[in-house]
PDB file of N, CA and C in Angstrom:
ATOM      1  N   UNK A   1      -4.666  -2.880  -1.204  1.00  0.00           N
ATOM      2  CA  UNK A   1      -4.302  -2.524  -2.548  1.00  0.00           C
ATOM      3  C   UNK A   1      -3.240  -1.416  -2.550  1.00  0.00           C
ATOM      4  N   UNK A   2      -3.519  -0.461  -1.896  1.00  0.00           N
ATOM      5  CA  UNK A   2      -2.243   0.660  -2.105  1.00  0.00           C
ATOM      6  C   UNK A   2      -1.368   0.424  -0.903  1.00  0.00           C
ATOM      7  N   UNK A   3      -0.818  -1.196  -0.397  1.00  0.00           N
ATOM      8  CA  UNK A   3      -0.278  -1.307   0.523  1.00  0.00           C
ATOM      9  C   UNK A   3       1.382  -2.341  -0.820  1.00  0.00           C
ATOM     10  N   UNK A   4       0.332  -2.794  -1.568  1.00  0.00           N
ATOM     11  CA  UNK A   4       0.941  -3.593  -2.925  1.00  0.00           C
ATOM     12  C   UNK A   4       1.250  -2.343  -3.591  1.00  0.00           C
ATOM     13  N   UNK A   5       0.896  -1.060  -3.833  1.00  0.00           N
ATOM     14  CA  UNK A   5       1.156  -0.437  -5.021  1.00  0.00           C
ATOM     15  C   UNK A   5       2.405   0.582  -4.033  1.00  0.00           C
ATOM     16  N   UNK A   6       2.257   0.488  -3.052  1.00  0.00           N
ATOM     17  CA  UNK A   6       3.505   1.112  -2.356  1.00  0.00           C
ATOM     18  C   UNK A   6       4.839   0.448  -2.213  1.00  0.00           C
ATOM     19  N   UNK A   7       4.532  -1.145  -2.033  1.00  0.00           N
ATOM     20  CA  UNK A   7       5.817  -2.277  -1.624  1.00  0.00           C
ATOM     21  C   UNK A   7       6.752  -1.976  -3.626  1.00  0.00           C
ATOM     22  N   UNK A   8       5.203  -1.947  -4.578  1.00  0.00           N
ATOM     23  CA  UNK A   8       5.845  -1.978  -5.821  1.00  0.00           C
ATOM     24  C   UNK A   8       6.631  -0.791  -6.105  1.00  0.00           C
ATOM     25  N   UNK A   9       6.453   0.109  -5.970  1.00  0.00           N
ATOM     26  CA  UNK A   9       6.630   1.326  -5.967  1.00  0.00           C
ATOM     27  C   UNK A   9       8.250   1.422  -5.682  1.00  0.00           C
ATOM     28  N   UNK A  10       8.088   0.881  -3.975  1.00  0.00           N
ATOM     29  CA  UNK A  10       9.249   1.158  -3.186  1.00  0.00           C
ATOM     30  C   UNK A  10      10.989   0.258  -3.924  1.00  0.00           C
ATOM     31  N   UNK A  11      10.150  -0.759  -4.267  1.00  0.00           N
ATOM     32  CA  UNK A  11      10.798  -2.303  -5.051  1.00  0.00           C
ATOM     33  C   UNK A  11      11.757  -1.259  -5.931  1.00  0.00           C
ATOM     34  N   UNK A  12      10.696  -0.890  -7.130  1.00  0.00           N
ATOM     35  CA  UNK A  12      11.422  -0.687  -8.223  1.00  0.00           C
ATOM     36  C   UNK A  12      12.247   0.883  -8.540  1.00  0.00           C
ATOM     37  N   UNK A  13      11.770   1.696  -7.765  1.00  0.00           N
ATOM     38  CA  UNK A  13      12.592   3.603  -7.446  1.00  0.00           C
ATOM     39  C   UNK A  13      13.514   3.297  -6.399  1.00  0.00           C
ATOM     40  N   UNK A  14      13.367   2.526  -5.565  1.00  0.00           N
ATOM     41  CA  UNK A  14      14.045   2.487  -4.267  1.00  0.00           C
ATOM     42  C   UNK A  14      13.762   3.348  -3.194  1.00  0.00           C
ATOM     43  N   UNK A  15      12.957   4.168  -3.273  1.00  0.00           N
ATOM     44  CA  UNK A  15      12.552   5.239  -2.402  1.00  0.00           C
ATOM     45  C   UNK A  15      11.195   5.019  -2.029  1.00  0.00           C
ATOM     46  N   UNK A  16      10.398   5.640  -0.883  1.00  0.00           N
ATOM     47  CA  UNK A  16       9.117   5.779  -0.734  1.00  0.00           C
ATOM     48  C   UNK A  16       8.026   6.219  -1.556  1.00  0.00           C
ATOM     49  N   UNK A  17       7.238   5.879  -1.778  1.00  0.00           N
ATOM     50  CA  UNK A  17       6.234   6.487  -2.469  1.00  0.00           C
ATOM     51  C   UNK A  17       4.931   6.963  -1.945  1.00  0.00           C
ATOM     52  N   UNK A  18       4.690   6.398  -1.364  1.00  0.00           N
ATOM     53  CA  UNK A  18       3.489   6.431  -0.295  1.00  0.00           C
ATOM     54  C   UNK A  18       3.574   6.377   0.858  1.00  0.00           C
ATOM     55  N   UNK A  19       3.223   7.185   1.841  1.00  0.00           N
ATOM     56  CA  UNK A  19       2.990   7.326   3.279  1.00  0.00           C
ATOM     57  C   UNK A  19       2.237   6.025   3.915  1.00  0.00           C
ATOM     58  N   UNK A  20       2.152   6.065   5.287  1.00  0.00           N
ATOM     59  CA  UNK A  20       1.076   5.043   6.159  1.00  0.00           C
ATOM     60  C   UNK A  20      -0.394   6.046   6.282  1.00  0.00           C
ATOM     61  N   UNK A  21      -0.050   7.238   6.063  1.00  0.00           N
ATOM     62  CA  UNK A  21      -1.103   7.790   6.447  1.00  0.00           C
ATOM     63  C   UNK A  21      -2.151   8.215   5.120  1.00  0.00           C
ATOM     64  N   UNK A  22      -1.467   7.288   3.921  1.00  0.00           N
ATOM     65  CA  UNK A  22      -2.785   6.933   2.905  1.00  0.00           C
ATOM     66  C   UNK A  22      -3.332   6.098   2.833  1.00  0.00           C
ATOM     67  N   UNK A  23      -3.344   4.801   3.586  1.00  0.00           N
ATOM     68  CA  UNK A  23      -3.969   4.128   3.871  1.00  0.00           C
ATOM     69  C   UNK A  23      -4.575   3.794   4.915  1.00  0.00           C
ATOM     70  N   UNK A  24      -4.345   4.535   5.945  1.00  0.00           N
ATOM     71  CA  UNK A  24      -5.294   4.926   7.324  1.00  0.00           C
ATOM     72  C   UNK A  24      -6.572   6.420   6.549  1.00  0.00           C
ATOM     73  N   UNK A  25      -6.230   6.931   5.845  1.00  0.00           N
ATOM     74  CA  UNK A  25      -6.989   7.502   5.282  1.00  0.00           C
ATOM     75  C   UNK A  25      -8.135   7.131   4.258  1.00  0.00           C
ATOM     76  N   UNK A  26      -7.383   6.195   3.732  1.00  0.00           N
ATOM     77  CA  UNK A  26      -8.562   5.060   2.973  1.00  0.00           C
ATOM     78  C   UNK A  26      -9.321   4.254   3.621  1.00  0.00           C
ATOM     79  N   UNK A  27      -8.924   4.035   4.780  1.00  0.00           N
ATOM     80  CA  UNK A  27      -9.454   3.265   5.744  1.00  0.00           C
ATOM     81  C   UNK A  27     -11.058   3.839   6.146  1.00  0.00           C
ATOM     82  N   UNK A  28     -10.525   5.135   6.620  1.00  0.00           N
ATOM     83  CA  UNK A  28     -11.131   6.178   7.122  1.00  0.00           C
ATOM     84  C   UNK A  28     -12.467   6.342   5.864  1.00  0.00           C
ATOM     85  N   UNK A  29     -11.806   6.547   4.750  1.00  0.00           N
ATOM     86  CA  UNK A  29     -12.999   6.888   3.516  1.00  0.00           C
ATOM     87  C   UNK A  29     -14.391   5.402   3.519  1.00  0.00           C
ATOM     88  N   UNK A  30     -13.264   4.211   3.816  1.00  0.00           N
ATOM     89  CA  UNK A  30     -13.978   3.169   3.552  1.00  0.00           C
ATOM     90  C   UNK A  30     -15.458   2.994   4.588  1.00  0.00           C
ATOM     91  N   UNK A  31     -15.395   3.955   6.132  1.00  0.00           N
ATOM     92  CA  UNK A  31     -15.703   4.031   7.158  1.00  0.00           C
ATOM     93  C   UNK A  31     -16.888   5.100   6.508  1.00  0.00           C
ATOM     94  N   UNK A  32     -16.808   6.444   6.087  1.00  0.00           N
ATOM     95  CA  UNK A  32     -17.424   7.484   5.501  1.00  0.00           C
ATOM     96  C   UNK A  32     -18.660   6.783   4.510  1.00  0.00           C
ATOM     97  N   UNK A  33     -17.892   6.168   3.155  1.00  0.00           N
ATOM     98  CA  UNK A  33     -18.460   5.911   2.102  1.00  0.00           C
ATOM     99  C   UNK A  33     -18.972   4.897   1.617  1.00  0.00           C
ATOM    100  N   UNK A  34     -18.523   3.609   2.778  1.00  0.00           N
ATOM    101  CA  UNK A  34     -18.848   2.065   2.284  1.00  0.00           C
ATOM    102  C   UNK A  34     -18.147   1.666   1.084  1.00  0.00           C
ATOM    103  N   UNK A  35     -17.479   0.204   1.630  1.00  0.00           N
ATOM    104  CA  UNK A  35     -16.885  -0.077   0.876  1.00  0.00           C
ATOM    105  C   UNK A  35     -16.810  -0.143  -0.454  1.00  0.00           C
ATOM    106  N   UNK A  36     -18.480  -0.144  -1.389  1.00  0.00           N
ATOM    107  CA  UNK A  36     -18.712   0.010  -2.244  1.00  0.00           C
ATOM    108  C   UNK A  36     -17.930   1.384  -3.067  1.00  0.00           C
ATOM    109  N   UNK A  37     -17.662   2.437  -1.776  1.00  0.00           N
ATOM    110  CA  UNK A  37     -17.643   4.101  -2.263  1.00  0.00           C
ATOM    111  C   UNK A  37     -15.995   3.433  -2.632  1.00  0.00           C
ATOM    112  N   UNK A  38     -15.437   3.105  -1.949  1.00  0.00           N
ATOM    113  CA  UNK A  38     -13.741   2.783  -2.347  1.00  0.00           C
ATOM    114  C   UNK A  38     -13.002   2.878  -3.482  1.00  0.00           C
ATOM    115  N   UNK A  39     -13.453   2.120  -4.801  1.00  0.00           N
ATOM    116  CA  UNK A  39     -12.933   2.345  -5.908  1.00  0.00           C
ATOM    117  C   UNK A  39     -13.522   4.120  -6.635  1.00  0.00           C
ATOM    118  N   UNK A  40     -14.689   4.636  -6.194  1.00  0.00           N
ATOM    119  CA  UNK A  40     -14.824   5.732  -6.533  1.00  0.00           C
ATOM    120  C   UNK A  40     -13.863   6.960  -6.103  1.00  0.00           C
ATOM    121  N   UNK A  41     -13.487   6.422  -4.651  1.00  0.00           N
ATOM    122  CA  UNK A  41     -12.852   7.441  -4.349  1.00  0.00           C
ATOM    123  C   UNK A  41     -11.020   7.286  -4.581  1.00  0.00           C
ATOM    124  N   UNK A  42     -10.661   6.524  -4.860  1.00  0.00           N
ATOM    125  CA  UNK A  42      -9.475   6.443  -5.365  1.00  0.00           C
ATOM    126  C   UNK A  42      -9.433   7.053  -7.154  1.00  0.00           C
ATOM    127  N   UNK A  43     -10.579   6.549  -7.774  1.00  0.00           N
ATOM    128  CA  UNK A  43     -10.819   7.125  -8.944  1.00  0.00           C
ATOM    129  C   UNK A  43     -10.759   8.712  -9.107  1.00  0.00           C
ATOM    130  N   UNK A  44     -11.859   9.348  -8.483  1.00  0.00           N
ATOM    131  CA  UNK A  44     -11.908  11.105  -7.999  1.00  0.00           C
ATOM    132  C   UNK A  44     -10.525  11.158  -7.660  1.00  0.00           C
ATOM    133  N   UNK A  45      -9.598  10.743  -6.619  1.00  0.00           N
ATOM    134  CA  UNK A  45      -8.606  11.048  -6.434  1.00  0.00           C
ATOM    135  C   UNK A  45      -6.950  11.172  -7.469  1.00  0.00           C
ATOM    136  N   UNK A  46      -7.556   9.724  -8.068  1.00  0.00           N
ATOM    137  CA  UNK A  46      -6.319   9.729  -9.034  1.00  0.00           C
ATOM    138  C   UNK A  46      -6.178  10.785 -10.436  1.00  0.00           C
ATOM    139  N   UNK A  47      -7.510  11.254 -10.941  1.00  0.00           N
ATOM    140  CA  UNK A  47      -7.735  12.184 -11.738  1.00  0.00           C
ATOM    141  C   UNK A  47      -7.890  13.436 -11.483  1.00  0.00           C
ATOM    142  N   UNK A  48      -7.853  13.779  -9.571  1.00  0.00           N
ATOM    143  CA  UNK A  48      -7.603  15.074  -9.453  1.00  0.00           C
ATOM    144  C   UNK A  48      -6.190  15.229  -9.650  1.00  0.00           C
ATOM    145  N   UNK A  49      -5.312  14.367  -9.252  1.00  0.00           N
ATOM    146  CA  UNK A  49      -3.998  14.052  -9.337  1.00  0.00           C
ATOM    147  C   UNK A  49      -3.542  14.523 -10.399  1.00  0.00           C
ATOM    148  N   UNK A  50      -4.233  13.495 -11.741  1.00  0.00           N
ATOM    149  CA  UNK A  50      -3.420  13.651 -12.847  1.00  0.00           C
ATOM    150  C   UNK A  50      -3.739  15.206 -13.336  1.00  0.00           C
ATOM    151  N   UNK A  51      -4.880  16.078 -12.707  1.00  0.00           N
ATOM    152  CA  UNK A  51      -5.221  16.769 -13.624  1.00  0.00           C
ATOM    153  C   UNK A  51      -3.916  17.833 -13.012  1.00  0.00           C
ATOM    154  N   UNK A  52      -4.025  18.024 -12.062  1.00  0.00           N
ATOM    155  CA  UNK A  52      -2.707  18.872 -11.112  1.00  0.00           C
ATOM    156  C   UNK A  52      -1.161  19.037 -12.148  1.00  0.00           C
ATOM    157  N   UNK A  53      -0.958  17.564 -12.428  1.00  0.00           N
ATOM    158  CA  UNK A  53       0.129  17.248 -13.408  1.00  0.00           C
ATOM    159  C   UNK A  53       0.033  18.076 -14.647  1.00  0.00           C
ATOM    160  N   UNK A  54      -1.128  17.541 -15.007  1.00  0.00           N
ATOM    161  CA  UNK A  54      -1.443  18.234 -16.568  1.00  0.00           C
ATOM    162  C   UNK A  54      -1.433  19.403 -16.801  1.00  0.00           C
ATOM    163  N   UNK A  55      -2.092  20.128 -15.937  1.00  0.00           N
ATOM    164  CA  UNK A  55      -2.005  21.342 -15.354  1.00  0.00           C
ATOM    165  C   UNK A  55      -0.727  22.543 -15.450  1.00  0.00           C
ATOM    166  N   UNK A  56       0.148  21.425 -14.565  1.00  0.00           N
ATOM    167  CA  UNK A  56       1.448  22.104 -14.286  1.00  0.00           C
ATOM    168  C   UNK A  56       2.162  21.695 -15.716  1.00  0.00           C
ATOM    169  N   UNK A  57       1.772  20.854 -16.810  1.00  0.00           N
ATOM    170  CA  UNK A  57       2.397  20.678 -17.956  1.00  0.00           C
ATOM    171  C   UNK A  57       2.193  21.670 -18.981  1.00  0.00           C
ATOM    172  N   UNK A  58       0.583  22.203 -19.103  1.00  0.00           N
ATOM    173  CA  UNK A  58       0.070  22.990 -19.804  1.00  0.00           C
ATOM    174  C   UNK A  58       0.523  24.715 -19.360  1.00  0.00           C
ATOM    175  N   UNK A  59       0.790  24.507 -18.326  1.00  0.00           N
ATOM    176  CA  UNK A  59       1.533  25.984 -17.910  1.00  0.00           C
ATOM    177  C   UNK A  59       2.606  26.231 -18.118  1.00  0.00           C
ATOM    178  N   UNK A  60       3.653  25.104 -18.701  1.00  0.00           N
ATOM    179  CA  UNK A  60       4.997  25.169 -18.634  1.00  0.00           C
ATOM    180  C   UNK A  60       5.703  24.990 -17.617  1.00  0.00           C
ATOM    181  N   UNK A  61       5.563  24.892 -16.626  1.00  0.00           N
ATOM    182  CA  UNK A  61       6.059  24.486 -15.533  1.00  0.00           C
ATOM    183  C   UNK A  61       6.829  23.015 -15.507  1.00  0.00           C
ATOM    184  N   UNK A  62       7.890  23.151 -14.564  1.00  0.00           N
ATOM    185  CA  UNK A  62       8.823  21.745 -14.805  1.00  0.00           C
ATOM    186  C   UNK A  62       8.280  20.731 -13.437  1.00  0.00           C
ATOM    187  N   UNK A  63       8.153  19.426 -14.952  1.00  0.00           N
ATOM    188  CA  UNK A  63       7.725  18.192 -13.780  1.00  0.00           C
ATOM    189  C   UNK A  63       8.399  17.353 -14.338  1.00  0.00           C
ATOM    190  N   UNK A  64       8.251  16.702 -12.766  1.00  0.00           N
ATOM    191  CA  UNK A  64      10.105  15.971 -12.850  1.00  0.00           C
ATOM    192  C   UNK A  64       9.576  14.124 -12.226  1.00  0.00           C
ATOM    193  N   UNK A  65      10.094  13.296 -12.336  1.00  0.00           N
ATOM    194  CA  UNK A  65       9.799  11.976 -11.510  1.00  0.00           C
ATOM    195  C   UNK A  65      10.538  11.950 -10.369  1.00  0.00           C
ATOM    196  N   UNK A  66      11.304  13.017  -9.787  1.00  0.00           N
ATOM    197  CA  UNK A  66      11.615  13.284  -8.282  1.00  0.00           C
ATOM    198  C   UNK A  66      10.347  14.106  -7.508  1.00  0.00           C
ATOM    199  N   UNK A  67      10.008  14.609  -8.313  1.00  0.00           N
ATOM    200  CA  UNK A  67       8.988  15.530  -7.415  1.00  0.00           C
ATOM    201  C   UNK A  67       7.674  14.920  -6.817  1.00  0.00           C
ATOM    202  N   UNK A  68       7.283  15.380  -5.657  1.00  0.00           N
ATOM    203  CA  UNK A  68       6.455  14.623  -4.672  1.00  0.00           C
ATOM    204  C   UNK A  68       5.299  15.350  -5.081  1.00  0.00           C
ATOM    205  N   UNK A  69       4.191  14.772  -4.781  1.00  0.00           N
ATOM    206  CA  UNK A  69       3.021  15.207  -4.593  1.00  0.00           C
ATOM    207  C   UNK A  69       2.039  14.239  -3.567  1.00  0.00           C
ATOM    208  N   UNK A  70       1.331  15.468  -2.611  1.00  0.00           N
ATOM    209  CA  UNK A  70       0.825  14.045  -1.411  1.00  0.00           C
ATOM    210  C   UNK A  70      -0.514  13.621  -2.232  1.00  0.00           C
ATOM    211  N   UNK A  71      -0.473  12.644  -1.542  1.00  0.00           N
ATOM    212  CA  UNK A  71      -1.969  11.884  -2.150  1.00  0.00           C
ATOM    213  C   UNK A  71      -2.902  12.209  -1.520  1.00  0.00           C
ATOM    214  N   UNK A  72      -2.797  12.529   0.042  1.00  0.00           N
ATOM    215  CA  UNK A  72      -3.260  12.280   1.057  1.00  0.00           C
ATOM    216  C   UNK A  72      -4.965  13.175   0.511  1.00  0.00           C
ATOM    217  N   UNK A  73      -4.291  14.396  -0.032  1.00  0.00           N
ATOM    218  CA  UNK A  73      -5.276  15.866  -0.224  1.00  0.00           C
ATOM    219  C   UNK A  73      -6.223  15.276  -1.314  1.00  0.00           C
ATOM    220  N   UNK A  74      -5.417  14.546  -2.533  1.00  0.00           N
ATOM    221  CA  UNK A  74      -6.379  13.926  -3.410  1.00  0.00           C
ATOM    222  C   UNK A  74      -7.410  12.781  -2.535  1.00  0.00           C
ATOM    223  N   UNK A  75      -6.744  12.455  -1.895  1.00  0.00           N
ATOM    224  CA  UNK A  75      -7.605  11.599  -1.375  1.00  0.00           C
ATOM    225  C   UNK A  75      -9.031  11.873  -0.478  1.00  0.00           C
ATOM    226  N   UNK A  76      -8.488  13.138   0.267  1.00  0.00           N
ATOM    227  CA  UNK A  76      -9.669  13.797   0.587  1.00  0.00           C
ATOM    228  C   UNK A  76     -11.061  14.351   0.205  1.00  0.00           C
ATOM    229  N   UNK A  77     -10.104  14.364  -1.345  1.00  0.00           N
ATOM    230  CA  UNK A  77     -10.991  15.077  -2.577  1.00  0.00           C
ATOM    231  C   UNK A  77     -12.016  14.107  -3.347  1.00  0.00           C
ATOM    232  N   UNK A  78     -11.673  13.125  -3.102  1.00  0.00           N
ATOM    233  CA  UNK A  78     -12.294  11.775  -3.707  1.00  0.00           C
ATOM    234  C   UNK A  78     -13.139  11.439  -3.000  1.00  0.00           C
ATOM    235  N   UNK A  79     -12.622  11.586  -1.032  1.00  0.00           N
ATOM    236  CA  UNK A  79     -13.594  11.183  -0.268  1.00  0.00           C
ATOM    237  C   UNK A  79     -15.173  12.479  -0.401  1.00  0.00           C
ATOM    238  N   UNK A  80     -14.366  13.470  -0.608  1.00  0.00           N
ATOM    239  CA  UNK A  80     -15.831  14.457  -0.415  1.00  0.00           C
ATOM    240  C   UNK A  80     -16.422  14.313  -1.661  1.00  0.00           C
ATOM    241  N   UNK A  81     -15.898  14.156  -3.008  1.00  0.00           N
ATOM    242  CA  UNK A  81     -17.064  13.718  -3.915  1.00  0.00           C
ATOM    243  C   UNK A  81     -17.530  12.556  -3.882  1.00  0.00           C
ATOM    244  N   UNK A  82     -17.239  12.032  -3.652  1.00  0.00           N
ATOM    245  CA  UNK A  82     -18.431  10.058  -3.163  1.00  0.00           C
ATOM    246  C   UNK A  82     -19.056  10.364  -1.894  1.00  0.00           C
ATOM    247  N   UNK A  83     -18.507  11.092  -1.214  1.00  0.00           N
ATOM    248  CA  UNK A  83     -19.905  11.661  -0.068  1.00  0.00           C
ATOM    249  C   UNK A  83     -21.041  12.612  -0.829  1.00  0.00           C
ATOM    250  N   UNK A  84     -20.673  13.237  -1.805  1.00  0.00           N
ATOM    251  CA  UNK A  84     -22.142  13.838  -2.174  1.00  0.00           C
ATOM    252  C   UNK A  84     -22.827  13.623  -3.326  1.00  0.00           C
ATOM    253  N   UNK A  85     -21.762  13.075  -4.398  1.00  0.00           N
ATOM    254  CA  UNK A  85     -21.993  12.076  -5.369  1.00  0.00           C
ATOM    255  C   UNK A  85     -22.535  10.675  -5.315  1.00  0.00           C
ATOM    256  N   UNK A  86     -21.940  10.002  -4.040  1.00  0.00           N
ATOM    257  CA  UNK A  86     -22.261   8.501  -4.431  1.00  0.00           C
ATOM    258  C   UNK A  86     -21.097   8.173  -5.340  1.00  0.00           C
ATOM    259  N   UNK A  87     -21.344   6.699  -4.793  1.00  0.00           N
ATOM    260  CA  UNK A  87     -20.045   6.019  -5.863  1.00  0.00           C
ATOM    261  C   UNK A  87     -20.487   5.975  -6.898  1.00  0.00           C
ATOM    262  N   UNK A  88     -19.587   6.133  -7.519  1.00  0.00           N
ATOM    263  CA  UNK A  88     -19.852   6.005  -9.690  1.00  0.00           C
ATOM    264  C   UNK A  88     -20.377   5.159  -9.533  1.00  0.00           C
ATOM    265  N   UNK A  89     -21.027   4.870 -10.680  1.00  0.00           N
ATOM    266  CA  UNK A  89     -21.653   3.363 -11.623  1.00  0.00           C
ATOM    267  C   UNK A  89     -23.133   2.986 -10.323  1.00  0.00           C
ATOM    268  N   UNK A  90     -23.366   3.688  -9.748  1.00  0.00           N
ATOM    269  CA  UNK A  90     -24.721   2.901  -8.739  1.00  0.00           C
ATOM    270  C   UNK A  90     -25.263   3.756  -8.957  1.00  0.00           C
TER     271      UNK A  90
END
């Protein structure tokens, strides 16, 4: 899935969007949390994400669609709450 949301990504900016080493990392979560944990932890991850954004919006701070942010850390963050949470919805 984030092997498609990277090819799309790459398609339509022309640039990279995603590393190899977010999906060896998902890999890794899938190994931790069971596959079941997977959509939880992309979830935790994508809303630590957005909140980072929001964040930096509500402060005034300038955000731009050049500017990077790794996933990798959200992703970490997703993996450690479905390790002590459990995946949503079970």
């Amino acid at each position: 899935m984030l092997w498609g949301i990277a090819a799309l990504y790459r398609r339509t900016r022309g640039r990279e969007g995603l590393g190899g080493g977010d999906f060896r990392l998902l890999a890794a979560a899938g190994a931790w949390t069971g596959w079941m944990g997977l959509p939880s932890v992309l979830l935790w991850a994508s809303v630590a994400g957005l909140s980072l954004v929001l964040a930096r919006l509500v402060l005034k701070q300038p955000v731009s669609a050049e500017d990077r942010l790794p996933f990798g850390v959200f992703l970490a963050l997703g993996i450690w709450m479905t390790w002590l949470y459990g995946p949503l919805g079970l």
